[in-house]
PDB file of N, CA and C in Angstrom:
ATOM      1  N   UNK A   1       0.804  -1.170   0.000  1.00  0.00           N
ATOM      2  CA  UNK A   1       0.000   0.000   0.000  1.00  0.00           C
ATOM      3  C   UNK A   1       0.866   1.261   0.000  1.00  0.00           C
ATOM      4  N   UNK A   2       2.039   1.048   1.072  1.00  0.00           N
ATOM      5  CA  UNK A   2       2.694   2.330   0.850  1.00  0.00           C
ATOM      6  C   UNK A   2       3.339   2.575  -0.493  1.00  0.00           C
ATOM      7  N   UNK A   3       3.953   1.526  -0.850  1.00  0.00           N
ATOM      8  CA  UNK A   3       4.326   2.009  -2.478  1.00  0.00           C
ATOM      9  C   UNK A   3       3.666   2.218  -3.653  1.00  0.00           C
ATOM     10  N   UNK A   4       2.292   1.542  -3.130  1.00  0.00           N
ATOM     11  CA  UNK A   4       1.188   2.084  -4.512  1.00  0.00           C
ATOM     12  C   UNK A   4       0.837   3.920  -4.465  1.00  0.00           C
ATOM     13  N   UNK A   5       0.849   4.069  -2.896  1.00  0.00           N
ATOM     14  CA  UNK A   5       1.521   5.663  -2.650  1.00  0.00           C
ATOM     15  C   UNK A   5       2.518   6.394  -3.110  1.00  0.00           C
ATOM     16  N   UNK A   6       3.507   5.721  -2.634  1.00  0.00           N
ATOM     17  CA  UNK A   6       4.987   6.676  -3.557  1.00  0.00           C
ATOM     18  C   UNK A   6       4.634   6.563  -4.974  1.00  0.00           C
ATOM     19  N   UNK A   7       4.110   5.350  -5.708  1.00  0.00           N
ATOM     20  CA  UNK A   7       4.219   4.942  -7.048  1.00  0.00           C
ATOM     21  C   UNK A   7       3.363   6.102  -7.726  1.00  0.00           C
ATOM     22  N   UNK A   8       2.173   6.887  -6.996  1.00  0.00           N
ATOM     23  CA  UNK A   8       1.055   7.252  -7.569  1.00  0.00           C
ATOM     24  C   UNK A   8       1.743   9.085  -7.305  1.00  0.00           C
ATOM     25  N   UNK A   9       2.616   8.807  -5.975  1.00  0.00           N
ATOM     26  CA  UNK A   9       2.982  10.356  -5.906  1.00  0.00           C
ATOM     27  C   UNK A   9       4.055  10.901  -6.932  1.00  0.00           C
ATOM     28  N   UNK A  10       4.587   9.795  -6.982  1.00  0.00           N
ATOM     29  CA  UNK A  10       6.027   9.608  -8.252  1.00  0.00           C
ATOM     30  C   UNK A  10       5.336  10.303  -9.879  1.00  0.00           C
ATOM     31  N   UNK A  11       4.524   9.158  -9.910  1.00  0.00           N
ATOM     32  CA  UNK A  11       3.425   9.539 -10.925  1.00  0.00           C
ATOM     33  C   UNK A  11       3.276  11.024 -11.060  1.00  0.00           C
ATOM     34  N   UNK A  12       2.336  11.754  -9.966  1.00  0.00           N
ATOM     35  CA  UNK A  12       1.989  12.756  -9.974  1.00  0.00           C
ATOM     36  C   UNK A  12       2.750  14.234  -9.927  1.00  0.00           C
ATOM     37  N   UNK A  13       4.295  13.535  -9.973  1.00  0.00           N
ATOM     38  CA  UNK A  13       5.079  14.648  -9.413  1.00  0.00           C
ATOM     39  C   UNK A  13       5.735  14.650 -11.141  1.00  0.00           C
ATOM     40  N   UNK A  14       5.923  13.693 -11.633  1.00  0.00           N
ATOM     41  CA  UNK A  14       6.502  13.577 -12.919  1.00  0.00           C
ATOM     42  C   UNK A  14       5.326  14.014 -14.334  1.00  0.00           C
ATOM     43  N   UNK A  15       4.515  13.895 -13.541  1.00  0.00           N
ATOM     44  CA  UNK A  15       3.110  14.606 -14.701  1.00  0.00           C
ATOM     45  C   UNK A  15       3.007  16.338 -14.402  1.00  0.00           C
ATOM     46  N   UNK A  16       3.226  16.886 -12.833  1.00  0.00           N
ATOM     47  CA  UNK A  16       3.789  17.578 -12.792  1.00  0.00           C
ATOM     48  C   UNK A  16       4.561  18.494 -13.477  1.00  0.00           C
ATOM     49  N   UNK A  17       5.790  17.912 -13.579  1.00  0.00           N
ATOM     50  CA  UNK A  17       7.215  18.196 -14.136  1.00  0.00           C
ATOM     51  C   UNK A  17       7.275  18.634 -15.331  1.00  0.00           C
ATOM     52  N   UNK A  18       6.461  17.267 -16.501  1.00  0.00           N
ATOM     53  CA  UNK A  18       6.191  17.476 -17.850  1.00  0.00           C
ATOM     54  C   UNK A  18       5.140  18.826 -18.230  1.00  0.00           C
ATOM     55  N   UNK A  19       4.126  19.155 -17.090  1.00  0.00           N
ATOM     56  CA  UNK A  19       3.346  20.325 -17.100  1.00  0.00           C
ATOM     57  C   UNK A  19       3.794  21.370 -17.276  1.00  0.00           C
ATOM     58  N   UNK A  20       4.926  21.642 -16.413  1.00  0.00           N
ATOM     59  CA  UNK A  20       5.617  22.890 -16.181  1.00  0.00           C
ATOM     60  C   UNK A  20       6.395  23.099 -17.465  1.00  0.00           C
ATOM     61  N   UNK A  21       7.004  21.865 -17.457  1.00  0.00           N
ATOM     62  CA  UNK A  21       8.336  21.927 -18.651  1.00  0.00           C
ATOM     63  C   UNK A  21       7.653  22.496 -20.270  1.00  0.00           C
ATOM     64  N   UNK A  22       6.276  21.971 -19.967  1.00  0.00           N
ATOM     65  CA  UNK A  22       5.257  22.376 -21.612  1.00  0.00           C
ATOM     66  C   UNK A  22       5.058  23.629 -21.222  1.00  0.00           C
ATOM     67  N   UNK A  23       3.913  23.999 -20.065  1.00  0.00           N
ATOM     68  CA  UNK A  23       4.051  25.502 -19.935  1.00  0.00           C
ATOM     69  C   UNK A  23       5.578  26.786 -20.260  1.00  0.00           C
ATOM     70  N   UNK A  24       6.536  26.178 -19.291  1.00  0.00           N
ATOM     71  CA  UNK A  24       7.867  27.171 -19.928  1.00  0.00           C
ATOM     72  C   UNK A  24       8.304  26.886 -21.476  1.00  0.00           C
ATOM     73  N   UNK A  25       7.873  26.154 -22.047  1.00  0.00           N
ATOM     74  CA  UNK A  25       8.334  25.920 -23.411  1.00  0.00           C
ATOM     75  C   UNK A  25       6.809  27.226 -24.147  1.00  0.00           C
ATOM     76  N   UNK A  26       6.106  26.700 -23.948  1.00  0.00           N
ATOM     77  CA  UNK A  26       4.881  27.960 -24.246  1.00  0.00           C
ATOM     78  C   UNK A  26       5.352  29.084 -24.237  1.00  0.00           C
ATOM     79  N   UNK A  27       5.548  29.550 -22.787  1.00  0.00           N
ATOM     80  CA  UNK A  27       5.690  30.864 -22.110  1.00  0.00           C
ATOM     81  C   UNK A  27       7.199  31.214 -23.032  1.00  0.00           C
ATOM     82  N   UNK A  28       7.977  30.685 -23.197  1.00  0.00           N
ATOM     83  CA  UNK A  28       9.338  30.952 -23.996  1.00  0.00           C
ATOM     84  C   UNK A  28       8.667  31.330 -25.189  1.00  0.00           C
ATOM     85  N   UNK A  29       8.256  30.869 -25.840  1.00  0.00           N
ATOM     86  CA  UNK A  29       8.076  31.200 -27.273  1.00  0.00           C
ATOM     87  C   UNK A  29       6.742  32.176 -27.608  1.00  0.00           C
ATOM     88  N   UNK A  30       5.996  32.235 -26.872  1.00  0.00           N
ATOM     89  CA  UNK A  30       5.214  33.539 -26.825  1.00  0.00           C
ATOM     90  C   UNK A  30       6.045  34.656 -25.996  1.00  0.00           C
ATOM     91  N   UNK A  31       6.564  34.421 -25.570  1.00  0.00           N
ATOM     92  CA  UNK A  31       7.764  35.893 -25.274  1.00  0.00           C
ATOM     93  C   UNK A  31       8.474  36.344 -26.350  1.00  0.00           C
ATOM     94  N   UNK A  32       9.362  34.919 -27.204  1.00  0.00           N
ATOM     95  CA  UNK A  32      10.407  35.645 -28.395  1.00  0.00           C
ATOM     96  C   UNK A  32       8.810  36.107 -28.940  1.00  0.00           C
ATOM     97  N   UNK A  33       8.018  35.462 -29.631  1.00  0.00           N
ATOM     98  CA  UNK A  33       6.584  36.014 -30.596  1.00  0.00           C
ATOM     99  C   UNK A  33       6.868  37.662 -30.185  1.00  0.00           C
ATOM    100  N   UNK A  34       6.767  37.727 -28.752  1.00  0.00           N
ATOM    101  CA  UNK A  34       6.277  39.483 -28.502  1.00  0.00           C
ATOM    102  C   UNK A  34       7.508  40.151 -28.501  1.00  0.00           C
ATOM    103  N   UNK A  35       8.801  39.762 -28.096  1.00  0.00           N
ATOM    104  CA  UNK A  35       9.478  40.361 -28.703  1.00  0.00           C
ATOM    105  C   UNK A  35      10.209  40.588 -30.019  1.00  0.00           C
ATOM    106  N   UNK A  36       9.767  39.811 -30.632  1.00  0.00           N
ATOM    107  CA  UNK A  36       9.581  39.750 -32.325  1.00  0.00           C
ATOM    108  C   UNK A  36       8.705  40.870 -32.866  1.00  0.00           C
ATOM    109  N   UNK A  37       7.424  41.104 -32.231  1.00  0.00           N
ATOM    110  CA  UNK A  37       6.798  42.177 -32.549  1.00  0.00           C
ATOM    111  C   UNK A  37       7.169  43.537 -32.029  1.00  0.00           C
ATOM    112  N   UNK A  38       7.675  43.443 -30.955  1.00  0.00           N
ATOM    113  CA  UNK A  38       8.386  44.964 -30.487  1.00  0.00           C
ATOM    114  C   UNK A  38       9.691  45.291 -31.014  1.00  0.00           C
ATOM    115  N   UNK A  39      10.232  45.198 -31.483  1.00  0.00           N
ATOM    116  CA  UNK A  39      11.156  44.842 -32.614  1.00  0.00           C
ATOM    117  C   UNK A  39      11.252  45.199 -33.539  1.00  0.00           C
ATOM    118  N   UNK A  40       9.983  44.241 -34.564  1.00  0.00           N
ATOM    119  CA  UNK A  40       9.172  44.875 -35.571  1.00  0.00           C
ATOM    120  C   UNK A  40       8.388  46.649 -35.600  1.00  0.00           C
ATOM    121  N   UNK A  41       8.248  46.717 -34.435  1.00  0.00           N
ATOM    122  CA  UNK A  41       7.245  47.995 -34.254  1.00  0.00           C
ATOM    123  C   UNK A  41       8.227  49.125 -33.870  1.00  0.00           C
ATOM    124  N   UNK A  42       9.064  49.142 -33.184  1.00  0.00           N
ATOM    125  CA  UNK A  42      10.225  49.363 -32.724  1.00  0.00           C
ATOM    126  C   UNK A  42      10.803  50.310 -34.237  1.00  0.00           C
ATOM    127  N   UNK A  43      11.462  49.251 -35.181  1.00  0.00           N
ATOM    128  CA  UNK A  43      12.107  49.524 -36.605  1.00  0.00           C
ATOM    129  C   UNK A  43      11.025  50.335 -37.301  1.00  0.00           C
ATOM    130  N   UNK A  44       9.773  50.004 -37.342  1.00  0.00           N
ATOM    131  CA  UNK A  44       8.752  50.571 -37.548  1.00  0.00           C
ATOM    132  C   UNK A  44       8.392  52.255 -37.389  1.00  0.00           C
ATOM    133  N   UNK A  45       8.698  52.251 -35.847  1.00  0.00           N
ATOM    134  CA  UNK A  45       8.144  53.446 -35.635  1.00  0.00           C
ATOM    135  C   UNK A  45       9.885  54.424 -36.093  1.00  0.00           C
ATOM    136  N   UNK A  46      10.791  53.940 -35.824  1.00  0.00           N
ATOM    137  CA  UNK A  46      12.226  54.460 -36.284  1.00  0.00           C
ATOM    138  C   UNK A  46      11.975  55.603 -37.807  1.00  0.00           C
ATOM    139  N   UNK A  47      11.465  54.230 -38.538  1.00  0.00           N
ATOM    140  CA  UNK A  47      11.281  54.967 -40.064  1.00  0.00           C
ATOM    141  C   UNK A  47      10.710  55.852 -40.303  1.00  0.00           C
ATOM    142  N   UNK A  48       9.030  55.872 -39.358  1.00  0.00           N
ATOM    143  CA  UNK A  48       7.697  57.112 -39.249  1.00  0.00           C
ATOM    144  C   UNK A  48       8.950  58.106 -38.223  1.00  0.00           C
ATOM    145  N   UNK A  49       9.632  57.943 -37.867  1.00  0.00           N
ATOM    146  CA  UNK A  49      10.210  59.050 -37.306  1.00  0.00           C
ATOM    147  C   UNK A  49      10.901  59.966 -38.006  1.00  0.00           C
ATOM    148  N   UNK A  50      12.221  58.937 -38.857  1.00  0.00           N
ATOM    149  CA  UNK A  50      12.853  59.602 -39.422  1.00  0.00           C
ATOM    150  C   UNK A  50      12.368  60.644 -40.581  1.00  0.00           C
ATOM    151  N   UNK A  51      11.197  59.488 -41.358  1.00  0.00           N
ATOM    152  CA  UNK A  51      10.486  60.336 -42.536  1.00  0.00           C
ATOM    153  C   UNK A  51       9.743  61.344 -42.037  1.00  0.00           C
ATOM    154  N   UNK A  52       9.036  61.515 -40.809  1.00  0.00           N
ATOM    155  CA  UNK A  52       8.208  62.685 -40.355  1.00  0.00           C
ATOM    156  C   UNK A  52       9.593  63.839 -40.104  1.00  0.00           C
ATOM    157  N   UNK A  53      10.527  63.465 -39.296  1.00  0.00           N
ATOM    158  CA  UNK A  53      11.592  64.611 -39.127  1.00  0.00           C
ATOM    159  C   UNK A  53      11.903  65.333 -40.718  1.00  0.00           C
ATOM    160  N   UNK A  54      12.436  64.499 -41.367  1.00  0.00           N
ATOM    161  CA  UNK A  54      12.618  65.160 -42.833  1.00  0.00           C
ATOM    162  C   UNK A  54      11.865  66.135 -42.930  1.00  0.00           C
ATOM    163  N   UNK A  55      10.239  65.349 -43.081  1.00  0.00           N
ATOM    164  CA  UNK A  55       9.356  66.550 -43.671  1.00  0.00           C
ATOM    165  C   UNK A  55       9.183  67.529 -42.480  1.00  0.00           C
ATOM    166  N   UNK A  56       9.373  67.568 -41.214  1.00  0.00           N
ATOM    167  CA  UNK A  56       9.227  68.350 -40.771  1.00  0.00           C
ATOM    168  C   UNK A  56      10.664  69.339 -40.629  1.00  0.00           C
ATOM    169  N   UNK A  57      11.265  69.316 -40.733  1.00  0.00           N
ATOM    170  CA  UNK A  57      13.038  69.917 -41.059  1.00  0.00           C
ATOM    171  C   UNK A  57      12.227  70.497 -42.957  1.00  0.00           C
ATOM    172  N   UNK A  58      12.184  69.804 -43.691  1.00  0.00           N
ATOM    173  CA  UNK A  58      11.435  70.662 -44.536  1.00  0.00           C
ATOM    174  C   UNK A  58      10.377  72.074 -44.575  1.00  0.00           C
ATOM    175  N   UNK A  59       9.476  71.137 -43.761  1.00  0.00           N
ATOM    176  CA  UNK A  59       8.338  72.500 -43.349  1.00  0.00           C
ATOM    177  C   UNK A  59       8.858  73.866 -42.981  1.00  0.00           C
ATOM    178  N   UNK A  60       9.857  73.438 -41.766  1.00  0.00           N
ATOM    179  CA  UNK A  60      10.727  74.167 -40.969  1.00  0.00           C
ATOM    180  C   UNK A  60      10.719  75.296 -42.158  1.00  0.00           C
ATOM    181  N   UNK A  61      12.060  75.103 -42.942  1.00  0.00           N
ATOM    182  CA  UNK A  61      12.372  76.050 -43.851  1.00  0.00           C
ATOM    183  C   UNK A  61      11.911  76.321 -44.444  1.00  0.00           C
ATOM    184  N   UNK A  62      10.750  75.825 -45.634  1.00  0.00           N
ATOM    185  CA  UNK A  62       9.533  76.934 -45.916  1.00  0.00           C
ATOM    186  C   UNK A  62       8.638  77.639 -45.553  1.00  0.00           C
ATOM    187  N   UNK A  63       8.682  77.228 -44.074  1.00  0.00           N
ATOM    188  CA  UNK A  63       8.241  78.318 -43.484  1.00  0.00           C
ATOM    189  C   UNK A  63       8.822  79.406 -42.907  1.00  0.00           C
ATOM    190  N   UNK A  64      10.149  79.277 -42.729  1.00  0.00           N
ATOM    191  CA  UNK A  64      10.742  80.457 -42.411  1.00  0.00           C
ATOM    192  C   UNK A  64      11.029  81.145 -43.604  1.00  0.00           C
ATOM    193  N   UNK A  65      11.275  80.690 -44.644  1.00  0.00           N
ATOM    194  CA  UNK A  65      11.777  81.443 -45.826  1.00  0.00           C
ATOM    195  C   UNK A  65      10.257  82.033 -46.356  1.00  0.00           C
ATOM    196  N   UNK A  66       9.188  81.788 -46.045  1.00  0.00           N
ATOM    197  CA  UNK A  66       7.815  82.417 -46.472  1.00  0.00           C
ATOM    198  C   UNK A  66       7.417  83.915 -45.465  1.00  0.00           C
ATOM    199  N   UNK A  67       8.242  83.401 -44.010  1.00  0.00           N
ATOM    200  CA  UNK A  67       7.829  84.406 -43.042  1.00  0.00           C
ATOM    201  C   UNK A  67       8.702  85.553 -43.295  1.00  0.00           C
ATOM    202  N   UNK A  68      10.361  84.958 -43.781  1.00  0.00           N
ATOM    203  CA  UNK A  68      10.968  86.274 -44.119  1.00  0.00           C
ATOM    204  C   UNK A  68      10.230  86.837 -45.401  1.00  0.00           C
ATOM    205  N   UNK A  69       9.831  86.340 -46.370  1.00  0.00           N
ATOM    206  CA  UNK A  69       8.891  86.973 -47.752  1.00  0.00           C
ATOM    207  C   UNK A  69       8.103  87.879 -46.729  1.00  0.00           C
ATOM    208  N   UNK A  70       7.266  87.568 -45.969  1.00  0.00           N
ATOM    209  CA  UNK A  70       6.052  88.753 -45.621  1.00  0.00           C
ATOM    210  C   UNK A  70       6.782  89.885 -45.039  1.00  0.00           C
ATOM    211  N   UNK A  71       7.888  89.440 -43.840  1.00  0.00           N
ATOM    212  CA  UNK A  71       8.079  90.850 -43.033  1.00  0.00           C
ATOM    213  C   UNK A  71       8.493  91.368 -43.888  1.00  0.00           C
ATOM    214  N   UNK A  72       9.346  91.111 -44.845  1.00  0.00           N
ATOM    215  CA  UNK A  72      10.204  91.986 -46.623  1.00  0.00           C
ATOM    216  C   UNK A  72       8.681  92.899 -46.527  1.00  0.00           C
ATOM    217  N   UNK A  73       7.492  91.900 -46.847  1.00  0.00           N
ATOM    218  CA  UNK A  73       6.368  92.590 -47.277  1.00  0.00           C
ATOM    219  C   UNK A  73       5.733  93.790 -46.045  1.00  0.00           C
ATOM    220  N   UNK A  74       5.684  93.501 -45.146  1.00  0.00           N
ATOM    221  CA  UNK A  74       5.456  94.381 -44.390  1.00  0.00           C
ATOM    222  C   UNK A  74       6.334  95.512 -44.098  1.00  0.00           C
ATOM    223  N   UNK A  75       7.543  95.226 -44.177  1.00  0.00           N
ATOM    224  CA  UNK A  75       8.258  96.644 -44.008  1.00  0.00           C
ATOM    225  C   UNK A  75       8.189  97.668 -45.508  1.00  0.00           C
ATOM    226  N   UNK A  76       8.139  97.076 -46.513  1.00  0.00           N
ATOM    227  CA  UNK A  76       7.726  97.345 -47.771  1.00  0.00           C
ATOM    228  C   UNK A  76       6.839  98.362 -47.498  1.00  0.00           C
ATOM    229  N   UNK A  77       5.597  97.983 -47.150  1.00  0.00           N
ATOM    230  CA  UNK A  77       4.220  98.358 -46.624  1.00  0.00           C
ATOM    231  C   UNK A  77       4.175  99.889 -45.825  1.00  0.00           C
ATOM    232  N   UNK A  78       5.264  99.550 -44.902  1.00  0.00           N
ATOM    233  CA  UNK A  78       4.764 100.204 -44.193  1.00  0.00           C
ATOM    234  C   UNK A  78       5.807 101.403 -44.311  1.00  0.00           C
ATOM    235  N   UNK A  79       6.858 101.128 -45.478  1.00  0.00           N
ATOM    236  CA  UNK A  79       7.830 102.322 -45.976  1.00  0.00           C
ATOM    237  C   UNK A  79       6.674 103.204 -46.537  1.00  0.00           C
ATOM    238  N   UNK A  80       5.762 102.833 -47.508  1.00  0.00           N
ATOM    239  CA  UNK A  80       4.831 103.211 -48.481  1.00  0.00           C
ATOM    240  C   UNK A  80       3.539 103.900 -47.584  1.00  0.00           C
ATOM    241  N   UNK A  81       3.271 103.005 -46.789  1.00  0.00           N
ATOM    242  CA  UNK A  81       2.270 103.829 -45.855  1.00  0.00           C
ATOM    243  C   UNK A  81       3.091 105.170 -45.066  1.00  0.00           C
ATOM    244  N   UNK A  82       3.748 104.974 -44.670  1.00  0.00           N
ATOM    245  CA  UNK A  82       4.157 106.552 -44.313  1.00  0.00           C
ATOM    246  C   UNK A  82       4.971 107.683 -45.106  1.00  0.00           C
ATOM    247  N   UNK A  83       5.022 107.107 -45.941  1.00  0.00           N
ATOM    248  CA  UNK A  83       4.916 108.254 -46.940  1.00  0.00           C
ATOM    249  C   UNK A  83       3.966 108.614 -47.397  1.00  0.00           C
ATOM    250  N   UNK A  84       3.267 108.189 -47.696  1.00  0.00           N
ATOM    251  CA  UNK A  84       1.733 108.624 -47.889  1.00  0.00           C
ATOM    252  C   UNK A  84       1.407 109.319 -46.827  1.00  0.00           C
ATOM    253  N   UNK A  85       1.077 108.802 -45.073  1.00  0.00           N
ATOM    254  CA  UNK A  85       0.948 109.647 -44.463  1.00  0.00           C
ATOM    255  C   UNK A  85       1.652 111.168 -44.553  1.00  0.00           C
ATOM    256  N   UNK A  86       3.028 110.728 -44.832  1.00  0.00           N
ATOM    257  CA  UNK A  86       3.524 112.170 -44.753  1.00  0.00           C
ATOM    258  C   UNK A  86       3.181 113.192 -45.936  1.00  0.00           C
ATOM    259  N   UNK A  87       2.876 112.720 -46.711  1.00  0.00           N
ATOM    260  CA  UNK A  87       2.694 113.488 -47.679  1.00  0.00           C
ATOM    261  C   UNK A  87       0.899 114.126 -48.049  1.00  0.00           C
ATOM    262  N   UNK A  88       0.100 113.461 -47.120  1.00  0.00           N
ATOM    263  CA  UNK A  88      -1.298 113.343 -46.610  1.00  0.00           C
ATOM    264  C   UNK A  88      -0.980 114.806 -45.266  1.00  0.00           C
ATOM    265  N   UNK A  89      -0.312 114.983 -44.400  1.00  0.00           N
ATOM    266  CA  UNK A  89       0.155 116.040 -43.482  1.00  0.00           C
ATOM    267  C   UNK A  89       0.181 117.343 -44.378  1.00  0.00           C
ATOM    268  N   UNK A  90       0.932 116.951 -45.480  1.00  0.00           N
ATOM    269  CA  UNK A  90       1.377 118.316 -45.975  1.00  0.00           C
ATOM    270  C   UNK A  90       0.736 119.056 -47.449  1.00  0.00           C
ATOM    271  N   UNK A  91      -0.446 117.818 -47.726  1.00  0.00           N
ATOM    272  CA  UNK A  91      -1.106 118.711 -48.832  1.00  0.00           C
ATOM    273  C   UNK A  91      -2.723 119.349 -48.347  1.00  0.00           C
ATOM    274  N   UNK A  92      -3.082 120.563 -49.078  1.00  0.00           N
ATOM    275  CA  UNK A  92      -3.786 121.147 -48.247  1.00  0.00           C
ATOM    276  C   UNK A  92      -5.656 120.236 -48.156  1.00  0.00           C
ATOM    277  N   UNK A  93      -6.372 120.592 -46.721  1.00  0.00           N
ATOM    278  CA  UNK A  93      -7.608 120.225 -46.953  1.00  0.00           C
ATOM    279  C   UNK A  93      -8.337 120.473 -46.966  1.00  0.00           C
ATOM    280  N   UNK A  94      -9.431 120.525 -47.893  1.00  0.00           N
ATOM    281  CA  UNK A  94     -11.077 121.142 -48.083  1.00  0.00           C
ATOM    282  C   UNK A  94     -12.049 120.916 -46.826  1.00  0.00           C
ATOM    283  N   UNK A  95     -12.397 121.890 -46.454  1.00  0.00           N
ATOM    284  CA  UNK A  95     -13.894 121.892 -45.681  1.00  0.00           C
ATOM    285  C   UNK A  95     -15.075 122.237 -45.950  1.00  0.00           C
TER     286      UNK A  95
END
């Protein structure tokens, strides 16, 4: 009787064993899986980076080279507007 005990605990400890050993074989390879995908996503997001920096290092400079065009335009403007004013001061006006 006692060894149909050990025999059955033996049993149960070695069914056990094989449980675990399948579970960590699982658990191993759904880990590389996810780090296979972070990885993937990883290189992924690298590229949306680099190509967004470009275009934005692009933007950058057409937009500064558009903002220097206006103030050109505004000081332009506003050479022309005061001369006009001044010259609005000094011609005579009807009442």
């Amino acid at each position: 009787m006692a060894e149909a005990l050990d025999d059955d605990f033996k049993a149960e400890m070695l069914d056990f064993k094989a449980q675990m050993l399948r579970f960590v074989k699982v658990t191993e390879q759904k880990f590389d899986g996810l780090a296979s995908d972070v990885r993937d996503n990883s290189f992924r997001i690298d590229k949306v980076e680099q190509k967004l920096g470009q275009r934005i290092d692009d933007l950058d400079r057409k937009l500064s080279a558009k903002l220097d065009q206006v103030a050109e335009k505004v000081v332009d403007h506003e050479k022309r507007l005061r001369s006009i004013e001044s010259d609005a001061t000094t011609s005579p006006t009807i009442n």
